[in-house]
Protein backbone atom coordinates (compact mmCIF):
# COMPACT_ATOMS: atom_id res chain seq x y z
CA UNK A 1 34.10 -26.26 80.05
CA UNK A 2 35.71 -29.53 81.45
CA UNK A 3 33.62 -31.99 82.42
CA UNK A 4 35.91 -32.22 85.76
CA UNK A 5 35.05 -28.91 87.21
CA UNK A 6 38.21 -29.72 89.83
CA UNK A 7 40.44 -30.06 86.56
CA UNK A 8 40.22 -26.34 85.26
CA UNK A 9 43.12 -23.70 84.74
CA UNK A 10 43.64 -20.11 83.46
CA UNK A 11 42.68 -20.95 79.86
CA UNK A 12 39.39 -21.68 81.30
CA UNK A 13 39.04 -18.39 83.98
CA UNK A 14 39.92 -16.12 81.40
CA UNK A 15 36.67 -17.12 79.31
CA UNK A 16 32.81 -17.06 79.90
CA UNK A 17 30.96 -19.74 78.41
CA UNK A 18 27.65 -18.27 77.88
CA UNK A 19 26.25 -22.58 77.75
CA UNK A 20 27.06 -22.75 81.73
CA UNK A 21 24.23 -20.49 83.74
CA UNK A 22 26.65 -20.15 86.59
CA UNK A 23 29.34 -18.30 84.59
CA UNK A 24 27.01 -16.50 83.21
CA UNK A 25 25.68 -15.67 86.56
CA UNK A 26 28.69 -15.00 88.59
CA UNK A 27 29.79 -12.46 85.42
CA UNK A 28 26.53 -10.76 85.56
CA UNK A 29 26.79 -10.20 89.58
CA UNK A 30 30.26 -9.26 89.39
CA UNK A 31 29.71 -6.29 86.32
CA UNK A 32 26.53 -5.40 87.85
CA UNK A 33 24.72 -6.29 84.98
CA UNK A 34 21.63 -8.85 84.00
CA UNK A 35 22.77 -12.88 82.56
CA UNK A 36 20.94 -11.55 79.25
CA UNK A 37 23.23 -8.65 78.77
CA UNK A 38 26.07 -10.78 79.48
CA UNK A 39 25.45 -13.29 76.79
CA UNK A 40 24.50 -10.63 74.41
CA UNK A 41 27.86 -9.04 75.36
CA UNK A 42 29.48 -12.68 75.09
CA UNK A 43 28.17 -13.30 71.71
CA UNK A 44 29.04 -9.60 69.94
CA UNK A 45 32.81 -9.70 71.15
CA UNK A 46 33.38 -13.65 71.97
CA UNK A 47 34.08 -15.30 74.93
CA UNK A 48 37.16 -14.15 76.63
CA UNK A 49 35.83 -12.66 80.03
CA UNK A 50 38.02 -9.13 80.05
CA UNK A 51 36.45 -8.32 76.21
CA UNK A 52 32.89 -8.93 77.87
CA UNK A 53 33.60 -6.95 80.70
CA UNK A 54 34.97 -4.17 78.70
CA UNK A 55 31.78 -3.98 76.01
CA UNK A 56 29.11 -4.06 79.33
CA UNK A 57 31.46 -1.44 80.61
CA UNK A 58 31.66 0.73 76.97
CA UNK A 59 27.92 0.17 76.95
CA UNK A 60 27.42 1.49 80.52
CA UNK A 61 25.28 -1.33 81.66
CA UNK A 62 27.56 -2.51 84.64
CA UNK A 63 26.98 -0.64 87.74
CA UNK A 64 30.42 0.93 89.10
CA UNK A 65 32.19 -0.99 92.09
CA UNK A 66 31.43 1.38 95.41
């Protein structure tokens, strides 16, 4: 994560950085899911945000979209 949070660009959306609570946070709220599960999910498959989203989803802890 920059340091500038004005100064960021698609290398840095299409990752979660499981250091910064309020990626964490808005991941977790957007898959349904809790920030723990999203870290754990961050951790087993790395950072890039559609590989995290995919293992909560294989998982089935993300709620579905209604």
């Amino acid at each position: 994560m920059p340091d500038n949070k004005k100064n960021v660009g698609k290398q840095d959306r299409i990752r979660v950085n499981r250091g910064e609570p309020y990626e964490v946070a808005y991941t977790a709220k957007k898959t349904g899911t809790t920030p723990a599960q999203v870290r754990a999910a961050a951790k087993k498959v790395g950072p890039m945000r559609k590989d995290v989203e995919a293992e909560l989803k294989k998982a089935g802890k993300s709620k579905p979209k209604r």
